[in-house]
N, C-alpha and C. Protein backbone atom coordinates (compact mmCIF):
# COMPACT_ATOMS: atom_id res chain seq x y z
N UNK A 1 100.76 108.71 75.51
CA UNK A 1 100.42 109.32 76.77
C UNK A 1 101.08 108.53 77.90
N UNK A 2 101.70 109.11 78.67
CA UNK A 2 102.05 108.87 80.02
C UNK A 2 101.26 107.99 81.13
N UNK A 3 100.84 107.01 81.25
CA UNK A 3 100.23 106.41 82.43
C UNK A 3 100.83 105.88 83.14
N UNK A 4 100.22 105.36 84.33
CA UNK A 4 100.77 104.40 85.38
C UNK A 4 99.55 103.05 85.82
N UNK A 5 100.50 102.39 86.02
CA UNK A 5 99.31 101.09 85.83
C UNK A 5 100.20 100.22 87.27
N UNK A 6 98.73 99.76 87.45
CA UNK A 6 99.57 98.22 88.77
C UNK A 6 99.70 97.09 88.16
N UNK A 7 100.92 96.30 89.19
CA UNK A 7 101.25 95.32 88.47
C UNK A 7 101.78 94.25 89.84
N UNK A 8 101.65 93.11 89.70
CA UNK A 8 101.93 91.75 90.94
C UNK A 8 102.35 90.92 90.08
N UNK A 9 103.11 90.63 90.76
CA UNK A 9 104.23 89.37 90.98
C UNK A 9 103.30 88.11 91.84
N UNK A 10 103.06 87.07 91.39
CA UNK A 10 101.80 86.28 92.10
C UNK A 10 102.76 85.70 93.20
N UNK A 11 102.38 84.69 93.86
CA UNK A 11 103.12 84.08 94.95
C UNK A 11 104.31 83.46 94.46
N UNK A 12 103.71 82.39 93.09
CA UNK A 12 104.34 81.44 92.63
C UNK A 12 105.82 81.68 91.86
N UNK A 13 105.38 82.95 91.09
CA UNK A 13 106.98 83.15 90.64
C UNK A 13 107.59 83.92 91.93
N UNK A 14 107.23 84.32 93.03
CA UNK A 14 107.94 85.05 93.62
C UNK A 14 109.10 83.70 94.87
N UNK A 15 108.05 83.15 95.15
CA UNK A 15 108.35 81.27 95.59
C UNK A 15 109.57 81.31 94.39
N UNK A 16 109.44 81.09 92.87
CA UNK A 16 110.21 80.20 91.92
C UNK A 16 111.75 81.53 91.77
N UNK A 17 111.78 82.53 92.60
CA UNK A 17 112.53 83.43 92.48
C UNK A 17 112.49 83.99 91.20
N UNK A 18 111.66 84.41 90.62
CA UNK A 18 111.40 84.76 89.20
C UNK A 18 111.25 86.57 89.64
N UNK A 19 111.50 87.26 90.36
CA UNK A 19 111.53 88.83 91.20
C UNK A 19 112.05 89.55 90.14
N UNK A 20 113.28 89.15 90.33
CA UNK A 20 114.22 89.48 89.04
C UNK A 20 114.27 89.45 87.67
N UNK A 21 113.75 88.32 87.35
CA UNK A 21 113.53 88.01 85.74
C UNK A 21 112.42 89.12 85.57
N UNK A 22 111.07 88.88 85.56
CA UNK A 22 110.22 89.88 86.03
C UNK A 22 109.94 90.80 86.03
N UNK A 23 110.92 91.53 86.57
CA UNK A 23 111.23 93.22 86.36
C UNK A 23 111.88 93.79 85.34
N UNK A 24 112.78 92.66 84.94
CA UNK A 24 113.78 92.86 83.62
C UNK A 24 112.88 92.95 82.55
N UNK A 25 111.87 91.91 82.29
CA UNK A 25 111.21 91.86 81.28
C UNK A 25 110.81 93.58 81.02
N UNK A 26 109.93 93.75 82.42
CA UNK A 26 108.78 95.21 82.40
C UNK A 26 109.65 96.16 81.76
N UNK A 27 111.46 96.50 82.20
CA UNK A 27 111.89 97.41 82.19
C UNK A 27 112.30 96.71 80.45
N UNK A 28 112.63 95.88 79.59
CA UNK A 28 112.72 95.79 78.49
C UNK A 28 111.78 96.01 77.49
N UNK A 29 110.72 95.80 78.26
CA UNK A 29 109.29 96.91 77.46
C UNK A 29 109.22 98.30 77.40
N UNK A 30 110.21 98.51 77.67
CA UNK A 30 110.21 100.61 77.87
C UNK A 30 108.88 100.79 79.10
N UNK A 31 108.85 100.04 80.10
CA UNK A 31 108.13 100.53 81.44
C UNK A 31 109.21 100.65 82.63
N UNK A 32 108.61 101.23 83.68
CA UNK A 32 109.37 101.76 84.68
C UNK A 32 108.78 101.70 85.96
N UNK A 33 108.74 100.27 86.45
CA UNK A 33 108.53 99.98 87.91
C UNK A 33 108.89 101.90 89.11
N UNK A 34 108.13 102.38 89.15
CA UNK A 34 108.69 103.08 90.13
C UNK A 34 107.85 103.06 91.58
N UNK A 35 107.65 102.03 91.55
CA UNK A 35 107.63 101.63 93.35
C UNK A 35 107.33 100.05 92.89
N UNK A 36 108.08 99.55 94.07
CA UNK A 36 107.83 98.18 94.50
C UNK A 36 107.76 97.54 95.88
N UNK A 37 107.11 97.01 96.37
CA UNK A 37 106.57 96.20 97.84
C UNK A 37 106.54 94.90 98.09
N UNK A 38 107.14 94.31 98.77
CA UNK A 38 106.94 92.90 98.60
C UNK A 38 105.85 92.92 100.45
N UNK A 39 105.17 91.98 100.14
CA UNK A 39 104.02 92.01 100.93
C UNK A 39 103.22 90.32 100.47
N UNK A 40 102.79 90.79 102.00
CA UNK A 40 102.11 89.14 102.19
C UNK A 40 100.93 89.54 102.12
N UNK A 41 99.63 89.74 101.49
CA UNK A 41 98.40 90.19 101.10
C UNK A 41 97.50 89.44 102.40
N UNK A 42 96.47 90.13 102.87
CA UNK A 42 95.63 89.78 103.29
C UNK A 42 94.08 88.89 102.49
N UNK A 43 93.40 88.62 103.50
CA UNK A 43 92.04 87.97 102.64
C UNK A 43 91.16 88.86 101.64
N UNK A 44 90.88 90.27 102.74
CA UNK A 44 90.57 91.22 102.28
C UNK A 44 91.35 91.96 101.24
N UNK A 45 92.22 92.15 101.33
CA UNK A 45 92.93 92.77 99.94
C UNK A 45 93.17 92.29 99.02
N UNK A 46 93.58 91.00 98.79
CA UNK A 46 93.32 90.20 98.01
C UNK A 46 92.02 90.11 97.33
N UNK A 47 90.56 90.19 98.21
CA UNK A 47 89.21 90.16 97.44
C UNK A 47 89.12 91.26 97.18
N UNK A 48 89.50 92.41 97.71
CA UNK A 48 89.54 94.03 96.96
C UNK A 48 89.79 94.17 95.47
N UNK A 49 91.31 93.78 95.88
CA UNK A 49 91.97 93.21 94.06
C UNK A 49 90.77 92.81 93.02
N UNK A 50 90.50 91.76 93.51
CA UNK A 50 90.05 90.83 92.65
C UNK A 50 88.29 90.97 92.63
N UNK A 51 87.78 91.74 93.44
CA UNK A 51 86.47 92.31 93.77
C UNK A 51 85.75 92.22 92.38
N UNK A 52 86.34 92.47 90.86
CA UNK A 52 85.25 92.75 89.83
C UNK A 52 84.66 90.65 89.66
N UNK A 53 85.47 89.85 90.31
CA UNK A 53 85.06 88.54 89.87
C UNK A 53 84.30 88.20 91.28
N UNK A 54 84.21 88.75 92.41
CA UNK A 54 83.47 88.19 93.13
C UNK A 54 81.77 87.46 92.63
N UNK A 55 81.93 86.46 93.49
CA UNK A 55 80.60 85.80 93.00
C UNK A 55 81.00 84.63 92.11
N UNK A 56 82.17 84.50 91.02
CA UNK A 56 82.08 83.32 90.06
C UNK A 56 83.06 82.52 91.07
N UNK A 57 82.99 81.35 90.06
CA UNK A 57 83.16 79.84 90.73
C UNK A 57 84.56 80.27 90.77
N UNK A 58 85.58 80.65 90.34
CA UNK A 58 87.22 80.46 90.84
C UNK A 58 87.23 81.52 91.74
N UNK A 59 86.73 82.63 92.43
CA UNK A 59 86.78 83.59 93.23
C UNK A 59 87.83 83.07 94.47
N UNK A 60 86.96 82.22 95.37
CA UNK A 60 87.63 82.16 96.42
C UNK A 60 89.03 81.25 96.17
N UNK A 61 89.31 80.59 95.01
CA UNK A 61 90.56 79.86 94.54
C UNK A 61 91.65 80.88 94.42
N UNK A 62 91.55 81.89 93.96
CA UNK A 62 92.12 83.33 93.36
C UNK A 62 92.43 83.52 94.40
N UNK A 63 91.60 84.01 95.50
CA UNK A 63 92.13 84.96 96.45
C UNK A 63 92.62 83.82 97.68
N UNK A 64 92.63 83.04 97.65
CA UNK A 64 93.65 81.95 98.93
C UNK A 64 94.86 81.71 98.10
N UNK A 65 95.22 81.46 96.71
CA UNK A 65 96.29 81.24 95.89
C UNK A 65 97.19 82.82 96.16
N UNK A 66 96.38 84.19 95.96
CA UNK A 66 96.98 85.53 95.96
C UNK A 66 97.20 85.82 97.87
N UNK A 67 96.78 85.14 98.78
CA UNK A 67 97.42 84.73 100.12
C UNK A 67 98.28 83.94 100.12
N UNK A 68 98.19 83.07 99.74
CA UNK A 68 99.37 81.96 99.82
C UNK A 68 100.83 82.35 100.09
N UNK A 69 101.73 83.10 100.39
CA UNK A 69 103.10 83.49 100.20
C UNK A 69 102.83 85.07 99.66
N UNK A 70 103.83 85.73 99.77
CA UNK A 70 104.52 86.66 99.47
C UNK A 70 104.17 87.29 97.82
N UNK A 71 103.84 88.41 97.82
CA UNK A 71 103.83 89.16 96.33
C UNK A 71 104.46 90.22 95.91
N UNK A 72 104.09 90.66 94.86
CA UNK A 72 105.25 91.99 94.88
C UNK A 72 104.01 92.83 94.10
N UNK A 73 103.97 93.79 94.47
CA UNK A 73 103.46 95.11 94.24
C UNK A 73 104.07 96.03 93.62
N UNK A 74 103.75 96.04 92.51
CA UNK A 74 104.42 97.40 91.67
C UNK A 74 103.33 98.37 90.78
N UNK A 75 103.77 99.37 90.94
CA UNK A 75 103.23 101.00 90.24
C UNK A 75 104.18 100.96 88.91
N UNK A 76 103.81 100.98 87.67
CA UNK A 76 104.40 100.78 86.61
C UNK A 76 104.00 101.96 86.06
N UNK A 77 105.32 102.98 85.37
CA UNK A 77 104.95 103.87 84.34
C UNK A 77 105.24 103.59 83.06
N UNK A 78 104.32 104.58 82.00
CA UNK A 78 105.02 104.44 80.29
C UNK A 78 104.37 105.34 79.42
N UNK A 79 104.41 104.83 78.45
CA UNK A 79 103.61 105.39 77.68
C UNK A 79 102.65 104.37 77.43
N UNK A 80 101.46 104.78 77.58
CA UNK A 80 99.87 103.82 77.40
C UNK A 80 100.20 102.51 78.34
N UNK A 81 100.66 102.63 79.70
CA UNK A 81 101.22 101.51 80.09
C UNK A 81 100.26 100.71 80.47
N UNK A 82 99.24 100.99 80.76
CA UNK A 82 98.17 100.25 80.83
C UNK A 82 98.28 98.83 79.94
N UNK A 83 98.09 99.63 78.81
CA UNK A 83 97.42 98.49 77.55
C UNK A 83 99.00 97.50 77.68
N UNK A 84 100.25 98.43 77.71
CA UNK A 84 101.54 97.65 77.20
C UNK A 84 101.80 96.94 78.30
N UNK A 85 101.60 96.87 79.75
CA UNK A 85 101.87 96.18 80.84
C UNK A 85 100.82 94.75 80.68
N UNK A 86 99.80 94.55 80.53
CA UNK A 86 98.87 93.61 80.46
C UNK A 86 99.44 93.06 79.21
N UNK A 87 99.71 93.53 77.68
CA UNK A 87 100.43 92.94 76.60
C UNK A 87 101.52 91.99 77.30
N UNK A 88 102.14 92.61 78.25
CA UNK A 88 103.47 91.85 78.50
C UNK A 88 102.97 90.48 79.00
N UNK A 89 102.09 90.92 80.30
CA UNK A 89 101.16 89.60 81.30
C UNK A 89 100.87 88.79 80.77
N UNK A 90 100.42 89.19 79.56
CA UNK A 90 99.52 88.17 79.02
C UNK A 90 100.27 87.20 77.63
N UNK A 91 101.27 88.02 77.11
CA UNK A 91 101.94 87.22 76.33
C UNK A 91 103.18 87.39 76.18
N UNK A 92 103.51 87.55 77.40
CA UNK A 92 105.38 87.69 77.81
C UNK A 92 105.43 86.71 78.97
N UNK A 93 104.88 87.36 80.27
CA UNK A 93 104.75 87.22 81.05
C UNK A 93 104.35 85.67 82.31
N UNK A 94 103.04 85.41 81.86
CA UNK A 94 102.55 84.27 82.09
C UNK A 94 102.84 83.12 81.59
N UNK A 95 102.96 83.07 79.97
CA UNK A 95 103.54 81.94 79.17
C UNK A 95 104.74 81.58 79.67
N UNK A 96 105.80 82.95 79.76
CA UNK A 96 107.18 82.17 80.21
C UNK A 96 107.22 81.98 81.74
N UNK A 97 106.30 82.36 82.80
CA UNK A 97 106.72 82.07 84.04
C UNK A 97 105.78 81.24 84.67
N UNK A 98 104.25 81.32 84.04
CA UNK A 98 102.96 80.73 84.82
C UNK A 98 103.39 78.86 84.63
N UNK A 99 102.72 78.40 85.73
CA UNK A 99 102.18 76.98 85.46
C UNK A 99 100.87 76.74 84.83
N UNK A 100 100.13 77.56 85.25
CA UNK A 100 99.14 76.84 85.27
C UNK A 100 97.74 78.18 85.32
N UNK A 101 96.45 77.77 84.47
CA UNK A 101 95.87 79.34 84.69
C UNK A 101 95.71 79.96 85.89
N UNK A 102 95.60 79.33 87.20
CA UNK A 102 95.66 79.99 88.29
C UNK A 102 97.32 80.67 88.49
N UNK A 103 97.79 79.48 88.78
CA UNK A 103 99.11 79.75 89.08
C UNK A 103 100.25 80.56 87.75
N UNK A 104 99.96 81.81 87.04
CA UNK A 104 100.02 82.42 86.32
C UNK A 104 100.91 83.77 86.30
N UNK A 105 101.41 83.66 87.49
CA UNK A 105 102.69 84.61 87.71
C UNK A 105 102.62 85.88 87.92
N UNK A 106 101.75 86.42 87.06
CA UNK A 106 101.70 88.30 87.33
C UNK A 106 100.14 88.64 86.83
N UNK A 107 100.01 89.85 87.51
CA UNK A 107 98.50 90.34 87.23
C UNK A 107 99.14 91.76 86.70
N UNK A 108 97.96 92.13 85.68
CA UNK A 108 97.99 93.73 85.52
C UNK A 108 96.79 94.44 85.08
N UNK A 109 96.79 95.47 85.86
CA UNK A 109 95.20 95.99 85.47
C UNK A 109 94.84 96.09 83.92
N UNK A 110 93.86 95.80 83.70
CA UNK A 110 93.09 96.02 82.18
C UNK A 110 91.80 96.71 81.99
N UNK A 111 91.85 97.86 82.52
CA UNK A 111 91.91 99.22 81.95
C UNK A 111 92.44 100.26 82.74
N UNK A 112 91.64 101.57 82.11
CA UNK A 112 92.32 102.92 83.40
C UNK A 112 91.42 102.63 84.56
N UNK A 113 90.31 101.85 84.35
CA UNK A 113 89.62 102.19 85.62
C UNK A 113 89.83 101.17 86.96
N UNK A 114 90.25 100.10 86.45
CA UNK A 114 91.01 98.92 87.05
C UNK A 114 92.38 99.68 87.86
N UNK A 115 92.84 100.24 86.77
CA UNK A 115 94.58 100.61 87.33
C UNK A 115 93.79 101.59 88.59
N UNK A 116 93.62 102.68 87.95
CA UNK A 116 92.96 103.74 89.16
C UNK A 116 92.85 102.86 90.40
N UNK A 117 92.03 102.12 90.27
CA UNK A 117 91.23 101.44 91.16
C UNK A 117 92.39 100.61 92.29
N UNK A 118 93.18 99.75 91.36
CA UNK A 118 94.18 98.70 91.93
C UNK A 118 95.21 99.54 92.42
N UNK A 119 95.85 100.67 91.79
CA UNK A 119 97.01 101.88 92.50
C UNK A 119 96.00 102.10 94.02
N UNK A 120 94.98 102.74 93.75
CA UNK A 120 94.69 103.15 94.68
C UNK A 120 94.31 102.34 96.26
N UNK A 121 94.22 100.79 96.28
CA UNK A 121 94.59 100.17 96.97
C UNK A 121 95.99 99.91 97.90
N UNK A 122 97.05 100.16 96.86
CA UNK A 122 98.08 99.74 97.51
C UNK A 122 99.31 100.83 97.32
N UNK A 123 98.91 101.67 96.05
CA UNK A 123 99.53 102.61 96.28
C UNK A 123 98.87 104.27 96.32
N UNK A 124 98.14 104.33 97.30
CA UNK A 124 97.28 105.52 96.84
C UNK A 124 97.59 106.85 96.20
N UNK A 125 99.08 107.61 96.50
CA UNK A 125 99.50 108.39 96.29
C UNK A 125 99.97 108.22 95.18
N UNK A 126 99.52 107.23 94.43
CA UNK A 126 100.49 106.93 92.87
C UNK A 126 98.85 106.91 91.66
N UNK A 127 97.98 106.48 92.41
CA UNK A 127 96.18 106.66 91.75
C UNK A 127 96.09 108.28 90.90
N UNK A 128 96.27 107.96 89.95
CA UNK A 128 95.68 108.73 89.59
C UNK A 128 94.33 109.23 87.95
């Protein structure tokens, strides 16, 4: 099935110029960035994002690290891209670009209701 899922570029690889590497990976997974934003996140959007962890102890670490500099915003399509975009994050993605568990390079929603949720923040016309 066809989905679309969100996806960020954290500060740190975008700082380490990792933009490029990045995208190559997504598009070597058979996904298809079709929108991208580079944007300096606010406090609030940033805790929007990240809204399902409000309340635990790394919360406010998360969202001053996802201020910190510059991110990139992308609407990712595929097939089941959901599940295959977070596969990448989590064991493509982070290992080869993160430092550190904060400083971890890319986010991607993990599930449909997350994606829904996270498109519809930043890309509303792409929520669906």
């Amino acid at each position: 099935m066809i989905e679309r899922t969100f996806g960020m570029i954290k500060p740190d690889a975008v700082a380490a110029g990792k933009i490029g590497a990045i995208v190559q990976y997504v598009e070597g997974f058979n996904l298809t960035p079709v929108r991208l934003e580079m944007k300096q996140l606010t406090r609030g959007q940033a805790a929007g994002l990240y809204a399902v962890h409000a309340g635990k102890d790394f919360f406010d670490g998360l969202v001053e690290f996802t201020c910190s500099g510059p991110v990139v915003l992308m609407a990712i399509k595929g097939s089941n891209a959901i599940a295959r975009y977070r596969w990448v994050v989590e064991n493509v993605l982070r290992p080869t670009f993160g430092t550190s568990v904060r400083h971890n390079a890319a986010h991607g929603s993990d599930s449909p209701d997350a994606a829904r949720a996270e498109l519809a923040i930043f890309f509303p016309g792409l929520a669906s």
